[in-house]
N, C-alpha and C. Protein backbone atom coordinates (compact mmCIF):
# COMPACT_ATOMS: atom_id res chain seq x y z
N UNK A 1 -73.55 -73.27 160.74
CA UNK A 1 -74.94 -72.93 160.91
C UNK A 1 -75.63 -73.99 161.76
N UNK A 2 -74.96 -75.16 161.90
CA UNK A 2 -75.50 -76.14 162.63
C UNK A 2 -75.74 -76.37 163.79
N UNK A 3 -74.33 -75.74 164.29
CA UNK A 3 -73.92 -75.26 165.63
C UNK A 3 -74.16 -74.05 166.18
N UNK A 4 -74.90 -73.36 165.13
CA UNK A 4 -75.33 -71.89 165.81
C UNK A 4 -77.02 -72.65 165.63
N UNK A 5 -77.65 -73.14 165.08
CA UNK A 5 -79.37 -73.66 165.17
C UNK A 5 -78.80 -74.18 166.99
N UNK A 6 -77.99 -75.49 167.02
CA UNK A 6 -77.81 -76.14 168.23
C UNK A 6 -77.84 -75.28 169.39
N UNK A 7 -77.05 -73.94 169.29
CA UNK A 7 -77.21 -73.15 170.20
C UNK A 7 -78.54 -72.58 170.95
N UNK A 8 -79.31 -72.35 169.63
CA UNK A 8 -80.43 -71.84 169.74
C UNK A 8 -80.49 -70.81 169.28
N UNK A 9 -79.42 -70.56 167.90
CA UNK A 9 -79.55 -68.93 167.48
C UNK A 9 -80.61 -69.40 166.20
N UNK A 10 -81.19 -68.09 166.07
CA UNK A 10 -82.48 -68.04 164.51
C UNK A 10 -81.56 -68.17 163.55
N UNK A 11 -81.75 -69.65 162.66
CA UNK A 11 -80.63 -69.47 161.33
C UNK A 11 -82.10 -70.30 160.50
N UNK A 12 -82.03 -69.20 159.12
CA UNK A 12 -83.15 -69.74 158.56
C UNK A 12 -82.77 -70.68 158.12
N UNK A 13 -83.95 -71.29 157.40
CA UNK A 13 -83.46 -72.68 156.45
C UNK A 13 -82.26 -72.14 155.17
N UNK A 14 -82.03 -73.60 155.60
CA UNK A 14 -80.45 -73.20 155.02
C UNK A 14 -80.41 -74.86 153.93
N UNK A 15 -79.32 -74.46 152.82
CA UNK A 15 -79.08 -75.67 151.95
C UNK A 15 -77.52 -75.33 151.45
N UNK A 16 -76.43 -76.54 151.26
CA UNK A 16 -75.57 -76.08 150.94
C UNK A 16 -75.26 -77.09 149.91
N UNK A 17 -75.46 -76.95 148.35
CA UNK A 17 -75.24 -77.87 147.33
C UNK A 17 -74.95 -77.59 145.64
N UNK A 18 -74.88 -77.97 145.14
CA UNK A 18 -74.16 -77.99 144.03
C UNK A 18 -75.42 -78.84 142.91
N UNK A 19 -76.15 -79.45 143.56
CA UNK A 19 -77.35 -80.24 142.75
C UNK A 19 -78.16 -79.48 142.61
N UNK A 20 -78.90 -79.44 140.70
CA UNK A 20 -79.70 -78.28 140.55
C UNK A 20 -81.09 -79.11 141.50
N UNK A 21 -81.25 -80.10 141.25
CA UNK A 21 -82.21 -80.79 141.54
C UNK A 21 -82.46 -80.44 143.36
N UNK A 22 -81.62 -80.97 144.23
CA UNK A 22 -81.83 -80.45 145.24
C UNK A 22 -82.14 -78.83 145.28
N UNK A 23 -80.96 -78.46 144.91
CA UNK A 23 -81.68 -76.34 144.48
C UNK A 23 -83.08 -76.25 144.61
N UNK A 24 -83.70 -76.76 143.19
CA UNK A 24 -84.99 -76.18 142.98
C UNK A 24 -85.93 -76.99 143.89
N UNK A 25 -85.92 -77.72 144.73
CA UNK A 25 -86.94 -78.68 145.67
C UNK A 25 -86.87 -77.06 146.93
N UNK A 26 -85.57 -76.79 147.15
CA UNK A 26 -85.37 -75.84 148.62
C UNK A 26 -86.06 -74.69 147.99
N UNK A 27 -85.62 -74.53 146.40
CA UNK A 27 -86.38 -72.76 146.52
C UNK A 27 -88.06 -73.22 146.42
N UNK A 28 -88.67 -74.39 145.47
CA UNK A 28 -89.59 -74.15 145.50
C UNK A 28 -90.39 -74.35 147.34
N UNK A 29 -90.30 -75.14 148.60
CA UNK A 29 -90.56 -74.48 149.30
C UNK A 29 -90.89 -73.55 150.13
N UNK A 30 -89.72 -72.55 149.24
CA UNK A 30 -89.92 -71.14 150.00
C UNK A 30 -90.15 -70.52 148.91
N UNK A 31 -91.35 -70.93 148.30
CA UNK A 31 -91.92 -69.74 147.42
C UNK A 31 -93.49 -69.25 148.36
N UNK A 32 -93.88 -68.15 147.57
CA UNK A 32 -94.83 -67.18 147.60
C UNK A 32 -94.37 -65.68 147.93
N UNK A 33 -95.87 -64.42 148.64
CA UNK A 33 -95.34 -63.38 148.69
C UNK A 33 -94.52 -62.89 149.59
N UNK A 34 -94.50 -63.69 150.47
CA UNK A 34 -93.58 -62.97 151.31
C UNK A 34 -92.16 -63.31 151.69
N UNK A 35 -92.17 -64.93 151.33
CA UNK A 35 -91.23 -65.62 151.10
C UNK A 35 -90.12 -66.11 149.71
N UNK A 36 -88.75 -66.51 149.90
CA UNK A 36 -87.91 -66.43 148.77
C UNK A 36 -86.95 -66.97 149.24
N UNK A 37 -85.82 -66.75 148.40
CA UNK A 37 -84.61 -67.79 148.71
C UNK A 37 -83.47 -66.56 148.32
N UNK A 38 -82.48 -66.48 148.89
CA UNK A 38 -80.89 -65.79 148.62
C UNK A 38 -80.11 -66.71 148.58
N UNK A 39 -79.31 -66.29 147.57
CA UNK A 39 -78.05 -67.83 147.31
C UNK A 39 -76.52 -66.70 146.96
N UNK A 40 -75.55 -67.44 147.67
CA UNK A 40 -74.39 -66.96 147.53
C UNK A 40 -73.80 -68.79 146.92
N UNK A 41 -72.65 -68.25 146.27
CA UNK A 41 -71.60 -68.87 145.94
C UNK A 41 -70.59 -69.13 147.04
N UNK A 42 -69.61 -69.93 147.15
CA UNK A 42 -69.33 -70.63 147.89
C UNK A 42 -67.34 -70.66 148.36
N UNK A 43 -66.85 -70.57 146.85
CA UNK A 43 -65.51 -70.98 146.26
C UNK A 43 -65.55 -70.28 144.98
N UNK A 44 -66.21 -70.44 143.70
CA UNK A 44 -66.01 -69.34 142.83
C UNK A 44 -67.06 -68.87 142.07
N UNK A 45 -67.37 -68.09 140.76
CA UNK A 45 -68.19 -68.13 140.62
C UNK A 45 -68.50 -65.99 140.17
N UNK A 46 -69.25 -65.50 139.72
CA UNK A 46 -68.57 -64.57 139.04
C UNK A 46 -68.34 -63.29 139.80
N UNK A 47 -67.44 -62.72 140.53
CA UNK A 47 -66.55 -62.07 141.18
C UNK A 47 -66.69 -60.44 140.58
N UNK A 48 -66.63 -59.06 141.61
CA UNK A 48 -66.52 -57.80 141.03
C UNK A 48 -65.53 -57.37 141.05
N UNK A 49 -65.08 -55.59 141.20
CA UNK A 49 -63.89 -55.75 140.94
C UNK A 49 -63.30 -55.39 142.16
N UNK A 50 -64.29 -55.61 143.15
CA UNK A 50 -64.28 -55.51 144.69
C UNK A 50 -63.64 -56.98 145.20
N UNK A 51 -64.06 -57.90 144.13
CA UNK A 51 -63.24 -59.76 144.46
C UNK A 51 -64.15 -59.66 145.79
N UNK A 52 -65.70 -59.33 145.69
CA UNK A 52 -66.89 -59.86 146.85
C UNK A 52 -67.90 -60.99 146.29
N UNK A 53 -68.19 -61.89 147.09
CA UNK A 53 -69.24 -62.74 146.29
C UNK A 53 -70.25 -62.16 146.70
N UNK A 54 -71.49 -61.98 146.08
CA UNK A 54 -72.26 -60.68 146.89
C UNK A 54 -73.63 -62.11 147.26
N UNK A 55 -74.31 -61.68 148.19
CA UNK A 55 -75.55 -62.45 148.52
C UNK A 55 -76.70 -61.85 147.63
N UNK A 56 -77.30 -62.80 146.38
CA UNK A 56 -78.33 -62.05 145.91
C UNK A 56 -80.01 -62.64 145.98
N UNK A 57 -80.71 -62.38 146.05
CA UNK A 57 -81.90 -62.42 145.97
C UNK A 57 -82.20 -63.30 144.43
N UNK A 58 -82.87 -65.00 145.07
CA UNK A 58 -83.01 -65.84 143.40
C UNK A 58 -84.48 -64.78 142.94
N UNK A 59 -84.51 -64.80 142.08
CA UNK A 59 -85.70 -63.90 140.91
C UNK A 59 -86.54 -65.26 140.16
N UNK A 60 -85.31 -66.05 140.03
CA UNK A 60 -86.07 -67.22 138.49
C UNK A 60 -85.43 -68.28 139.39
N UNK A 61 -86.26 -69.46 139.96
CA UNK A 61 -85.57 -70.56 140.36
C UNK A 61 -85.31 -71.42 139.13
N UNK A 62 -85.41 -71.47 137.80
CA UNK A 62 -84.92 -72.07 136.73
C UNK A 62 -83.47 -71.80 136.68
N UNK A 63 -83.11 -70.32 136.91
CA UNK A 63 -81.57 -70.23 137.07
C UNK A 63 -80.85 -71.54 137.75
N UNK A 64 -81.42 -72.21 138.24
CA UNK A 64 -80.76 -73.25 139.61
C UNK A 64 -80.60 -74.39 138.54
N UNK A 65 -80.67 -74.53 136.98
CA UNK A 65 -80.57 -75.89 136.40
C UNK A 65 -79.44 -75.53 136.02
N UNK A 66 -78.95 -74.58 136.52
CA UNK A 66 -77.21 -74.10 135.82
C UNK A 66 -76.47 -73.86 136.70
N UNK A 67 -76.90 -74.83 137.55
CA UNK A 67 -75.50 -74.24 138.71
C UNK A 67 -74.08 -75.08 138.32
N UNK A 68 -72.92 -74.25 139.02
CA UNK A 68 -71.52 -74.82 138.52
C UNK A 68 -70.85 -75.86 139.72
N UNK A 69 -70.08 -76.18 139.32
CA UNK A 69 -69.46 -77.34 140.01
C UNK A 69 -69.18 -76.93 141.69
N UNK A 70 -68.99 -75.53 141.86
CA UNK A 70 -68.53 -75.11 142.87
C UNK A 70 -69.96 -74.66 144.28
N UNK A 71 -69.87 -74.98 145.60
CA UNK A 71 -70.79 -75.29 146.77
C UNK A 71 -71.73 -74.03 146.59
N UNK A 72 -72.89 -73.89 146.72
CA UNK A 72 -73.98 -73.16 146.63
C UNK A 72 -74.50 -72.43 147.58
N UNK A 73 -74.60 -71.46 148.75
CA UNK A 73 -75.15 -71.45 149.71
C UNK A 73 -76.70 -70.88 149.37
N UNK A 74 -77.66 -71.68 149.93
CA UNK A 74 -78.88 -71.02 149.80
C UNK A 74 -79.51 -70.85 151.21
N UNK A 75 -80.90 -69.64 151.21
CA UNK A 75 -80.50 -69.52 151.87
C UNK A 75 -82.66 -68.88 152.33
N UNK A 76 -83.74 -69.12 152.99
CA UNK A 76 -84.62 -68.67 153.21
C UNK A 76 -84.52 -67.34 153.38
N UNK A 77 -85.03 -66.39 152.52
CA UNK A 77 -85.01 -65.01 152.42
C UNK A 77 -85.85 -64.64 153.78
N UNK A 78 -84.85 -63.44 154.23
CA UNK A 78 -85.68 -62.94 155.52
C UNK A 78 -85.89 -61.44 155.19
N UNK A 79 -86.90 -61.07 155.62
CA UNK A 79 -87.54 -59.77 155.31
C UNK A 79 -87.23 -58.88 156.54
N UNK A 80 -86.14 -57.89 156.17
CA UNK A 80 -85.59 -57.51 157.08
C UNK A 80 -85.23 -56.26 158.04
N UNK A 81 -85.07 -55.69 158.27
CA UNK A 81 -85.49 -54.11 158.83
C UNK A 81 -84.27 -53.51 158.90
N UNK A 82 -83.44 -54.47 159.16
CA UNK A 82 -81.60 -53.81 159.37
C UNK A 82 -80.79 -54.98 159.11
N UNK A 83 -79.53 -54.86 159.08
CA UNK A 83 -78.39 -55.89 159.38
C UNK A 83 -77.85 -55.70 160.40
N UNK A 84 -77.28 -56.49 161.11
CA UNK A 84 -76.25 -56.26 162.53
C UNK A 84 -75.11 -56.90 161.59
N UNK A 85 -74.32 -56.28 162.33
CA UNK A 85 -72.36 -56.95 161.94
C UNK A 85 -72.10 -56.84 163.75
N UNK A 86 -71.50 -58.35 164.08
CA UNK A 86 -71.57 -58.15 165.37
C UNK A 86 -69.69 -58.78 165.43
N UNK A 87 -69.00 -58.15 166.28
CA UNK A 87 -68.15 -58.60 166.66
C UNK A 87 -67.45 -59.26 167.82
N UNK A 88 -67.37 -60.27 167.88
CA UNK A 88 -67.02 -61.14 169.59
C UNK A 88 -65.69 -61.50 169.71
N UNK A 89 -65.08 -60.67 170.66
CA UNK A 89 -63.86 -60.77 170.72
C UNK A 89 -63.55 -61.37 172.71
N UNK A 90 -63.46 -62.96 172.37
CA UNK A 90 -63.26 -63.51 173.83
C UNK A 90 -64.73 -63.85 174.27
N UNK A 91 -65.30 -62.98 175.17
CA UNK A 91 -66.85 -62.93 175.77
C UNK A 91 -67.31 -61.37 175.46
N UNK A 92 -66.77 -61.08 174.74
CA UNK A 92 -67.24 -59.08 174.63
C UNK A 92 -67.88 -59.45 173.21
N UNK A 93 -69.03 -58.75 173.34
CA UNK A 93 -70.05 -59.02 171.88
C UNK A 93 -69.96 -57.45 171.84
N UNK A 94 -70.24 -56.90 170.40
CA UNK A 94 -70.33 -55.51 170.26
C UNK A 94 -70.98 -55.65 168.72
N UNK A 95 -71.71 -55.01 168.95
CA UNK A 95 -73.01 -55.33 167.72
C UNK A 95 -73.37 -53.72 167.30
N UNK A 96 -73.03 -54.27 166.10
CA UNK A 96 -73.35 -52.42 164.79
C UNK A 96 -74.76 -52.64 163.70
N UNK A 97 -76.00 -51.97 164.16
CA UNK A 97 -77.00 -51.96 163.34
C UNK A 97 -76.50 -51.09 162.38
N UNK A 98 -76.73 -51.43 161.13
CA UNK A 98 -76.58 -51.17 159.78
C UNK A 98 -78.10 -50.85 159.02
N UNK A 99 -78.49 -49.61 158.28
CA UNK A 99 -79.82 -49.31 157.81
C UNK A 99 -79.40 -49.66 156.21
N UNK A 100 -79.16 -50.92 156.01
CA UNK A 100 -79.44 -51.66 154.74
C UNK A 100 -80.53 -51.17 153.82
N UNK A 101 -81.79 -51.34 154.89
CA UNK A 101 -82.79 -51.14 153.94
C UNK A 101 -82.89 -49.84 153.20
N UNK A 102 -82.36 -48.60 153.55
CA UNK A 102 -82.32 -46.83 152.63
C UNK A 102 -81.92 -47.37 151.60
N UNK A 103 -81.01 -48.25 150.42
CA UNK A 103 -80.30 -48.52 149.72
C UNK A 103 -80.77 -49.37 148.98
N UNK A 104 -80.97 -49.44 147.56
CA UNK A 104 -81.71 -50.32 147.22
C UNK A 104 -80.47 -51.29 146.88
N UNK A 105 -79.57 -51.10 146.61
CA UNK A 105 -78.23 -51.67 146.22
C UNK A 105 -77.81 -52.52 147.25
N UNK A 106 -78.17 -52.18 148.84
CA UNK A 106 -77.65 -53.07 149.73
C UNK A 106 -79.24 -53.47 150.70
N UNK A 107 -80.00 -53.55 150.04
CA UNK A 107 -81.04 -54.71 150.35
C UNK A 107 -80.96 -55.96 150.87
N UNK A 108 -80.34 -56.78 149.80
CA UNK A 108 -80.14 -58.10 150.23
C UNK A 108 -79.19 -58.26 150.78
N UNK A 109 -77.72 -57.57 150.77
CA UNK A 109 -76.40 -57.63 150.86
C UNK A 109 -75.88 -56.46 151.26
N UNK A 110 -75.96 -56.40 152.67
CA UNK A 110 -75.02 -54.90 152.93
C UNK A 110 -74.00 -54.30 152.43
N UNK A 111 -73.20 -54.97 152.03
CA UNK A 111 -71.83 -55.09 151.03
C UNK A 111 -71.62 -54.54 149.80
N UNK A 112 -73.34 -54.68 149.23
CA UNK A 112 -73.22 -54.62 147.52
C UNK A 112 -73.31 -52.97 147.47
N UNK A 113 -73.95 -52.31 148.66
CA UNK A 113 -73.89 -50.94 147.86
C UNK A 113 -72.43 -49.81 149.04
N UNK A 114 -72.68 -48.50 149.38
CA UNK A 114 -71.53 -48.05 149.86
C UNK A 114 -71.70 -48.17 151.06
N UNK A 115 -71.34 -49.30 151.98
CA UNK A 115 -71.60 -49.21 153.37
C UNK A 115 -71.16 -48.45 154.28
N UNK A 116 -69.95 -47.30 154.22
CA UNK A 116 -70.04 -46.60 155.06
C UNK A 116 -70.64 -45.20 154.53
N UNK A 117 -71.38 -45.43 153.92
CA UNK A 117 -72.83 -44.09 153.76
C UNK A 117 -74.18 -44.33 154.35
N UNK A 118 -74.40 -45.89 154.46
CA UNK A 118 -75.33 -46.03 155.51
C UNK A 118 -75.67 -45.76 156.94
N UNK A 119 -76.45 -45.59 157.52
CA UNK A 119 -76.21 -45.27 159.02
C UNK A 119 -75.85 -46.15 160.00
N UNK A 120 -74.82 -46.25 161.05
CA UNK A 120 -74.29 -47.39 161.51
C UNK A 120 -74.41 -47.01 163.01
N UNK A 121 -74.96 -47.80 163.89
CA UNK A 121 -75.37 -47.40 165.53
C UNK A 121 -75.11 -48.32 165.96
N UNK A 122 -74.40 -48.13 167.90
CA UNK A 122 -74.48 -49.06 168.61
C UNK A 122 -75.79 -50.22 168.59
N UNK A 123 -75.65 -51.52 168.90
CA UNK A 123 -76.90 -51.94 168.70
C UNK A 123 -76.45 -53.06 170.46
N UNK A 124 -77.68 -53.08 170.77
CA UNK A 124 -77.94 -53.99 171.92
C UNK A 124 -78.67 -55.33 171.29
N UNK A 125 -77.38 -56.30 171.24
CA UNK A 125 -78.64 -57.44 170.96
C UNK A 125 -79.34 -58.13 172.68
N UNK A 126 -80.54 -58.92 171.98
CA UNK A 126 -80.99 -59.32 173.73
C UNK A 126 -79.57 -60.71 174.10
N UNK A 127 -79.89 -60.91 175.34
CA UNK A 127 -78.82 -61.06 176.26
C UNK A 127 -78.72 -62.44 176.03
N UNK A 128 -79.42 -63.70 175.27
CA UNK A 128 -79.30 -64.66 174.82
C UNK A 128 -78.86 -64.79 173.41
N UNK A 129 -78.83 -63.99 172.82
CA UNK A 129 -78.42 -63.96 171.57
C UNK A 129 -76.92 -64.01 171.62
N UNK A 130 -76.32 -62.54 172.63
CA UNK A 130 -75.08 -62.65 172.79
C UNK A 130 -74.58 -63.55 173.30
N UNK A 131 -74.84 -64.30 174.27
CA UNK A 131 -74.41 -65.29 175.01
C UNK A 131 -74.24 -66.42 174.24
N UNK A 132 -75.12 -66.98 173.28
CA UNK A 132 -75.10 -67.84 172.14
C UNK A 132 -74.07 -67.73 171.19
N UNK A 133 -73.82 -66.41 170.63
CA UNK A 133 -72.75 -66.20 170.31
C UNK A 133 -71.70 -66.48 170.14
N UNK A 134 -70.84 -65.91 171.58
CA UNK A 134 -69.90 -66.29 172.21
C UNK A 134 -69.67 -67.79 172.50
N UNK A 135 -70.92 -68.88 172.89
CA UNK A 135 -70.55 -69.78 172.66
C UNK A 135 -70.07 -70.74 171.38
N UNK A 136 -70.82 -69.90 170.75
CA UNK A 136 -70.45 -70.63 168.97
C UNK A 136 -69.13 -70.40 168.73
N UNK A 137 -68.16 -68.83 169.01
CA UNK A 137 -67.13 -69.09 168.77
C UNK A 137 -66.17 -70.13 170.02
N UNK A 138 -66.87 -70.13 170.86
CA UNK A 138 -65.59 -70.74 172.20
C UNK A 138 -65.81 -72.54 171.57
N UNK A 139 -67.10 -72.91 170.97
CA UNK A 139 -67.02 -74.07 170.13
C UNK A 139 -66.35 -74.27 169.08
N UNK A 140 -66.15 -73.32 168.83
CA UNK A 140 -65.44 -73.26 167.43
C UNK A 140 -63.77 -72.71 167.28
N UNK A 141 -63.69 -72.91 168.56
CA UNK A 141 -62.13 -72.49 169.24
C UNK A 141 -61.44 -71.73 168.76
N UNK A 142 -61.89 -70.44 168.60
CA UNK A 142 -61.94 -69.02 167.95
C UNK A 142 -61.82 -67.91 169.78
N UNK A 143 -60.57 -67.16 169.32
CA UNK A 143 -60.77 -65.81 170.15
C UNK A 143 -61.80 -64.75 169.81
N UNK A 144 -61.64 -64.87 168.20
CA UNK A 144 -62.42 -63.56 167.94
C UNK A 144 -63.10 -64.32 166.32
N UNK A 145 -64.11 -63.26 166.31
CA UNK A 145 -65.10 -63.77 165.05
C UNK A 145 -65.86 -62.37 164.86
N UNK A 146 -66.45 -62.31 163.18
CA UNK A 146 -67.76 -61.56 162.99
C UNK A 146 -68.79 -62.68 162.87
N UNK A 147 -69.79 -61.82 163.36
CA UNK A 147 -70.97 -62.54 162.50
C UNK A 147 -71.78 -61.68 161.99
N UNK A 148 -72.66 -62.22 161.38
CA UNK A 148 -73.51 -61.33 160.60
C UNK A 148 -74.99 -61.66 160.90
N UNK A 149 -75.91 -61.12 160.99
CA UNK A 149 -77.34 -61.45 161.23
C UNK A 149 -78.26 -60.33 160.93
N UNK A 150 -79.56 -60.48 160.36
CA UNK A 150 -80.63 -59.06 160.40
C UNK A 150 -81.70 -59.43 161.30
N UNK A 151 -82.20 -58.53 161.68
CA UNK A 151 -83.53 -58.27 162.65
C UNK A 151 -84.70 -58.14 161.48
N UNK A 152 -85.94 -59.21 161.75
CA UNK A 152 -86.74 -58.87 160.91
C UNK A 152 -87.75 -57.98 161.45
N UNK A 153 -89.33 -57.81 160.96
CA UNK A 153 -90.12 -56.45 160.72
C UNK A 153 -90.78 -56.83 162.68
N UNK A 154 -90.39 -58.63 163.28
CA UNK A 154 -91.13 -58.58 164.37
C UNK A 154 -89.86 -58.67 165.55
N UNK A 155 -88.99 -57.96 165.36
CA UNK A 155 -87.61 -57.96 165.82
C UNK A 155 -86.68 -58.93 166.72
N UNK A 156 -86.76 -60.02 165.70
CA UNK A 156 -86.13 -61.54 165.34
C UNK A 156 -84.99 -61.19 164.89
N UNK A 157 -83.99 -61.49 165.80
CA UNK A 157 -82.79 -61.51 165.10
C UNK A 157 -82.26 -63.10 164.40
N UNK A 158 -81.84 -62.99 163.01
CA UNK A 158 -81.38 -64.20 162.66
C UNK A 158 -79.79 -64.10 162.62
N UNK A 159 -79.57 -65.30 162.57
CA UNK A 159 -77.77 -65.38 162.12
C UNK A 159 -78.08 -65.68 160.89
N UNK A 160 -76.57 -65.53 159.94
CA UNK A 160 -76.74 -65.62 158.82
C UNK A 160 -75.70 -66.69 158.50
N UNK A 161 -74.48 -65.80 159.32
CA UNK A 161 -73.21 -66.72 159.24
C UNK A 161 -72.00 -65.97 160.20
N UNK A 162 -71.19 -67.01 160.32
CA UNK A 162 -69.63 -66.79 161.10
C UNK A 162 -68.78 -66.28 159.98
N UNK A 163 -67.94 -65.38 160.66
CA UNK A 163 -66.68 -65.61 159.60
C UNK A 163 -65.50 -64.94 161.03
N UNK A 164 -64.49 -65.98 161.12
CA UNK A 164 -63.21 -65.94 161.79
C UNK A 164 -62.19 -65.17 160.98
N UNK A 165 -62.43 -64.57 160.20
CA UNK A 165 -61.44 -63.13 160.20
C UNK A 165 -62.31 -62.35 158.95
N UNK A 166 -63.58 -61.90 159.96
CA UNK A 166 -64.29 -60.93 159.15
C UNK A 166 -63.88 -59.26 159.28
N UNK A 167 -64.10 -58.57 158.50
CA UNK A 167 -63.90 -56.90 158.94
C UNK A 167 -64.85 -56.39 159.83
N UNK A 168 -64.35 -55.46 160.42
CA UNK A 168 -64.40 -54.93 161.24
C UNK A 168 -63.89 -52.83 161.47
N UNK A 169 -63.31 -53.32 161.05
CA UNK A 169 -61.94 -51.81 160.99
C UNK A 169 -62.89 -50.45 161.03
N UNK A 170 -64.11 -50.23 160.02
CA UNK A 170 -65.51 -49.65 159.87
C UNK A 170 -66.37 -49.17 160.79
N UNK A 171 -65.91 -50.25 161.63
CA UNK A 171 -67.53 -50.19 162.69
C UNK A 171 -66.65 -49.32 163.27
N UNK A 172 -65.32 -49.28 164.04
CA UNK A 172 -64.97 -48.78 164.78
C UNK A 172 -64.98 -47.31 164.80
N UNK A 173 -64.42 -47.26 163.56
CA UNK A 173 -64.49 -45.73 162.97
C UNK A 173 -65.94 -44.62 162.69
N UNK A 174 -66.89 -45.77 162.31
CA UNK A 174 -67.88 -44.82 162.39
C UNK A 174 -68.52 -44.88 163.86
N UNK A 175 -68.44 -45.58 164.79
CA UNK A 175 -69.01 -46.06 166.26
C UNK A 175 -68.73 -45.75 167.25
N UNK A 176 -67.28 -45.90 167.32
CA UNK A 176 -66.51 -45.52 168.16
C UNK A 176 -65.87 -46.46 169.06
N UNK A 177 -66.67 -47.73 169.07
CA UNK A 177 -66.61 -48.86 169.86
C UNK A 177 -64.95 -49.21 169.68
N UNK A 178 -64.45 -49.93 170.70
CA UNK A 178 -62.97 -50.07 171.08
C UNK A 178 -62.22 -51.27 170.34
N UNK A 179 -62.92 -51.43 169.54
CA UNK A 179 -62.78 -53.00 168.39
C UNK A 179 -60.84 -53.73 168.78
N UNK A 180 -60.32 -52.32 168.34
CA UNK A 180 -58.72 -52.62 168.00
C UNK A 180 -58.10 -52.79 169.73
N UNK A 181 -58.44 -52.21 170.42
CA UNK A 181 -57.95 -52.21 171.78
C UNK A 181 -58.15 -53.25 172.38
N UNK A 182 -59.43 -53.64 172.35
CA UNK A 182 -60.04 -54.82 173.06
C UNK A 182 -58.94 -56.43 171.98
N UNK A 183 -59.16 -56.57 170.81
CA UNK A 183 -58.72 -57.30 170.51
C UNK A 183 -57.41 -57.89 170.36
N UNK A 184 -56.39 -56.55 170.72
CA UNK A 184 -54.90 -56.25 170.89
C UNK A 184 -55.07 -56.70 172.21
N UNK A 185 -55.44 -56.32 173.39
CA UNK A 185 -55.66 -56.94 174.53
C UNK A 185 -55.93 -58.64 174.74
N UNK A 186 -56.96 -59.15 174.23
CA UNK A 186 -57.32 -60.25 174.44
C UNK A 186 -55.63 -61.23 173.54
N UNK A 187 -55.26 -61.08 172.21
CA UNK A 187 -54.81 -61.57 171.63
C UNK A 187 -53.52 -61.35 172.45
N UNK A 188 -52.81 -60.00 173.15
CA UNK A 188 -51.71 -60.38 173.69
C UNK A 188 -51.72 -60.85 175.53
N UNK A 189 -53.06 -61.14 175.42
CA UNK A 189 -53.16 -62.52 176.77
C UNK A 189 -53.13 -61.21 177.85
């Protein structure tokens, strides 16, 4: 996330800890109405039967005097209009808007409710975003990566996070986009 702020991509405030004490200093910052905090787990921590750590929305920042031994991600709640799942394979960005918000189940977490019942569309991010991107993985000496980011209500795209062998397999199928070709290509040089 450090290296995607450095870039110049939107990554909200972010905290990554295990101290309740630090915890509750970051959520109480981002309190009031429009503002909040999402915290995922890190390494372990209580698991479905999907084995997803899901991103949830804190409700009670007192919960935070019980955190467990294992890394915390927290995370400035963004108020959001969609999710993108973007995939960069080499310098090819290909970005899938996701309508999160129909679902009350996948609100905070695209994941938590049935994501391929949501509506899933080509998405154009603007032309610095992608470019930023791509550099985060060529820094991060990665061929291919997901990332994840939502567009908020003034159409701000944030990052959320990287992941170097995120899914994908989904987008293709409901999109059409060339995910498997392109990446069979790049990977056999």
């Amino acid at each position: 996330m450090r290296q995607a702020h450095q870039l110049g991509l939107d990554v909200p405030d972010w905290l990554v800890t295990n101290d309740p004490e630090s915890a509750l200093a970051f959520a109480e910052r981002h309190e009031g109405p429009a503002a909040g905090v999402v915290i995922k787990t890190l390494h372990a921590g209580r698991v479905d039967v999907r084995r997803t750590l899901y991103t949830t929305r804190l409700v009670d920042p007192e919960l935070l005097r019980n955190l467990g031994p294992e890394p915390y991600l927290l995370q400035a709640f963004i108020d959001k209009q969609f999710d993108v799942r973007v995939v960069i394979i080499g310098t090819e960005v290909y970005a899938t808007a996701i309508a999160s918000q129909v679902d009350s189940r996948s609100e905070v977490d695209v994941r938590a409710g049935d994501i391929r019942a949501l509506s899933h569309r080509r998405f154009a991010l603007p032309g610095e975003t992608a470019e930023r991107l791509v550099h985060l993985i060529q820094d991060l000496g990665l061929e291919f990566a997901t990332a994840d980011l939502v567009v908020d209500h003034d159409n701000r795209p944030w990052f959320l996070e990287i992941n170097p062998n995120g899914q994908w397999g989904w987008l293709q199928e409901l999109t059409g986009a060339p995910l498997a070709e392109r990446l069979v290509q790049r990977l056999s040089g």
